[in-house]
N, C-alpha and C. Protein backbone atom coordinates (compact mmCIF):
# COMPACT_ATOMS: atom_id res chain seq x y z
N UNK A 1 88.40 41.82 66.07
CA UNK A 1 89.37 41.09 66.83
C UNK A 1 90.58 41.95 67.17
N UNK A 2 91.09 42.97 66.70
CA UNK A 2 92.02 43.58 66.59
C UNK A 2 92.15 44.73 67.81
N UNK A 3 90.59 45.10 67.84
CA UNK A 3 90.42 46.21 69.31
C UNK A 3 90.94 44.91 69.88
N UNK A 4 90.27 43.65 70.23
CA UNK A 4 90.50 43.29 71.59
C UNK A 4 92.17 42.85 71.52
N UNK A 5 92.74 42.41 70.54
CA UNK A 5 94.41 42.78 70.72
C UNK A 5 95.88 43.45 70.70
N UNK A 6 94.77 44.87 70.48
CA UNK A 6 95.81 45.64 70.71
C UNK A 6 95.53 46.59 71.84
N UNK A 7 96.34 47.64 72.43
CA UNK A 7 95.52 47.99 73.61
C UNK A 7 95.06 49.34 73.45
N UNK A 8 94.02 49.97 74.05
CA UNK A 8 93.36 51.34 74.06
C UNK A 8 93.68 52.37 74.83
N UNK A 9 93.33 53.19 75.10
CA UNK A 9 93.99 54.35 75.90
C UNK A 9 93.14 54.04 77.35
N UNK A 10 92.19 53.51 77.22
CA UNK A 10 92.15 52.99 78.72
C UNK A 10 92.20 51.75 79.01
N UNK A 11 92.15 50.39 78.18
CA UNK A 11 92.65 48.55 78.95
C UNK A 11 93.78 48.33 78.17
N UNK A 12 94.48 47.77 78.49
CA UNK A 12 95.68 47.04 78.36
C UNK A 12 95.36 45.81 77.00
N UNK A 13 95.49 45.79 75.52
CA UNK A 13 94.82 44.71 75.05
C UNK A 13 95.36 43.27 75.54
N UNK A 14 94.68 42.28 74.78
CA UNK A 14 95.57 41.09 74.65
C UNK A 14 96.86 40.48 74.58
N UNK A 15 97.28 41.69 73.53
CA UNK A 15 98.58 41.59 72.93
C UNK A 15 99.74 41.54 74.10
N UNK A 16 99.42 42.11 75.07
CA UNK A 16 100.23 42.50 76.45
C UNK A 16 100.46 41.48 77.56
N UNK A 17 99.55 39.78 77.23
CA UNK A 17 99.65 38.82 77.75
C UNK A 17 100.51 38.08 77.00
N UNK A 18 101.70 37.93 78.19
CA UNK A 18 103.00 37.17 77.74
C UNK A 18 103.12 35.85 76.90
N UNK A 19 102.23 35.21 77.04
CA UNK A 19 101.60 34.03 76.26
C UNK A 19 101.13 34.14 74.76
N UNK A 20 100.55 35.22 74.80
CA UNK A 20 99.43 35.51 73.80
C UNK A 20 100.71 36.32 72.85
N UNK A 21 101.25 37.15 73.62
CA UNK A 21 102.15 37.88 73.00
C UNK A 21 103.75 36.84 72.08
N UNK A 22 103.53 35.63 72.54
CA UNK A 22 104.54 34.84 72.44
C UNK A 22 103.63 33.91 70.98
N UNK A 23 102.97 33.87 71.22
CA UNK A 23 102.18 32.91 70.08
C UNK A 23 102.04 33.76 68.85
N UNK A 24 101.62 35.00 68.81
CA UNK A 24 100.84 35.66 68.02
C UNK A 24 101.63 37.42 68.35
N UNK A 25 103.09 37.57 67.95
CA UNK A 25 103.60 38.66 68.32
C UNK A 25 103.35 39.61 67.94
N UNK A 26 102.48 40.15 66.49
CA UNK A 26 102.19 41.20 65.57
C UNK A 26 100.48 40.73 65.42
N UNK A 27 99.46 41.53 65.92
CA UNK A 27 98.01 41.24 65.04
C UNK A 27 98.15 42.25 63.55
N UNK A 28 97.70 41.86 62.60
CA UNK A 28 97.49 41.58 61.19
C UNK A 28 96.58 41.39 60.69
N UNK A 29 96.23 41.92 59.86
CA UNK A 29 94.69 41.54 58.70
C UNK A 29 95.13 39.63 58.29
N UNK A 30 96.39 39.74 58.02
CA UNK A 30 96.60 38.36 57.47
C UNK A 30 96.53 37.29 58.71
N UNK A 31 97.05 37.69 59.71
CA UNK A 31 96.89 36.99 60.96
C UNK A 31 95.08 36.42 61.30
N UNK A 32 93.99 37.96 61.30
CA UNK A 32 92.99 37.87 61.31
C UNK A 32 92.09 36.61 60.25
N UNK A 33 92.63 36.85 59.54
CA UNK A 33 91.62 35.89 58.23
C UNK A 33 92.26 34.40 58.45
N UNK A 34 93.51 34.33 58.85
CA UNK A 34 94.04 32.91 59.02
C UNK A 34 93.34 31.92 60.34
N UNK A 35 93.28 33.26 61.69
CA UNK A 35 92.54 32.93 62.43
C UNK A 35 90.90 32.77 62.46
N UNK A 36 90.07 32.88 61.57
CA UNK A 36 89.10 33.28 61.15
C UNK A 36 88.83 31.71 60.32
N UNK A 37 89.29 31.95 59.61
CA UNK A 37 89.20 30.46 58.84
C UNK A 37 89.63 29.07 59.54
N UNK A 38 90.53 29.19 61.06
CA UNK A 38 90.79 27.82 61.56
C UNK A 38 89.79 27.72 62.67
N UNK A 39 89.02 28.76 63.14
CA UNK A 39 87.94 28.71 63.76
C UNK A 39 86.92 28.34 62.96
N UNK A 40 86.39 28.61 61.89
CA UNK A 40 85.16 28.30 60.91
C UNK A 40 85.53 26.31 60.56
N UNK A 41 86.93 26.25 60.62
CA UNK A 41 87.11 24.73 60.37
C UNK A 41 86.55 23.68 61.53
N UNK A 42 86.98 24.49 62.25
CA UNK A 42 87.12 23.51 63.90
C UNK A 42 85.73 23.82 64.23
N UNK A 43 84.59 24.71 64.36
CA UNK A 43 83.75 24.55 64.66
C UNK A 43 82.50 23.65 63.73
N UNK A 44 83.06 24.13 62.79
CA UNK A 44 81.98 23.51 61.51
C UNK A 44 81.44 22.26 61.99
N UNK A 45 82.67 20.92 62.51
CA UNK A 45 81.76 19.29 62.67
C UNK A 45 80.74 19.86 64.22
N UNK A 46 81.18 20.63 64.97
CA UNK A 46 80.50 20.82 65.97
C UNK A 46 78.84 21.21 65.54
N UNK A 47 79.00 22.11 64.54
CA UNK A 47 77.72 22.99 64.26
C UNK A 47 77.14 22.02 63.36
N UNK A 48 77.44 21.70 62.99
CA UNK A 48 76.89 20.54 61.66
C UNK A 48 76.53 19.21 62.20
N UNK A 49 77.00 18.88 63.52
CA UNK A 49 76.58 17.71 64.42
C UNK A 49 75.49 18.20 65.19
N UNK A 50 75.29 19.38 65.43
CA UNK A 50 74.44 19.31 66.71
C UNK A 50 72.94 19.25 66.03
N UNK A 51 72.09 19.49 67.00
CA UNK A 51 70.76 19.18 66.76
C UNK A 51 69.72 20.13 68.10
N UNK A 52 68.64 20.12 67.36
CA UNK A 52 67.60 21.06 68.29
C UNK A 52 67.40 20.17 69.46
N UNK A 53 66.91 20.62 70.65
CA UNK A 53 66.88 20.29 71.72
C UNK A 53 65.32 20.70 72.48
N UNK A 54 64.38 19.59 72.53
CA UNK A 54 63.01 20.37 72.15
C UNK A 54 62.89 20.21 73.81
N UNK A 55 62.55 21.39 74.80
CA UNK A 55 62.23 21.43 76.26
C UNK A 55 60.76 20.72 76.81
N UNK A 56 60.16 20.63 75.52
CA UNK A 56 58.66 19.70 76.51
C UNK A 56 59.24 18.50 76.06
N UNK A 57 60.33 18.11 76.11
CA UNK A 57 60.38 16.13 76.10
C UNK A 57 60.28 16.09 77.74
């Protein structure tokens, strides 16, 4: 996650969108794992609700 927010010698990262840069001003290992864990929360009822989807019905 960190390539894509900081920037490289050739793209501009994330970090450089005024928004992004306003929410989230420093990326961080601690930043990373915090974000990491509220994604694993929020997706979990999604993944845990869904179900196979069989194409010969």
């Amino acid at each position: 996650m960190a390539e894509c927010f900081n920037d490289s010698y050739l793209f501009p990262g994330e970090g450089n969108d005024t928004y992004i840069a306003r929410v989230w001003p420093q990326w961080n290992d601690e930043l990373a794992q915090a974000a990491s864990q509220l994604a694993g929360r929020v997706l979990q009822a999604a993944i845990l609700g869904s179900e196979v989807v069989d194409d010969d019905a």
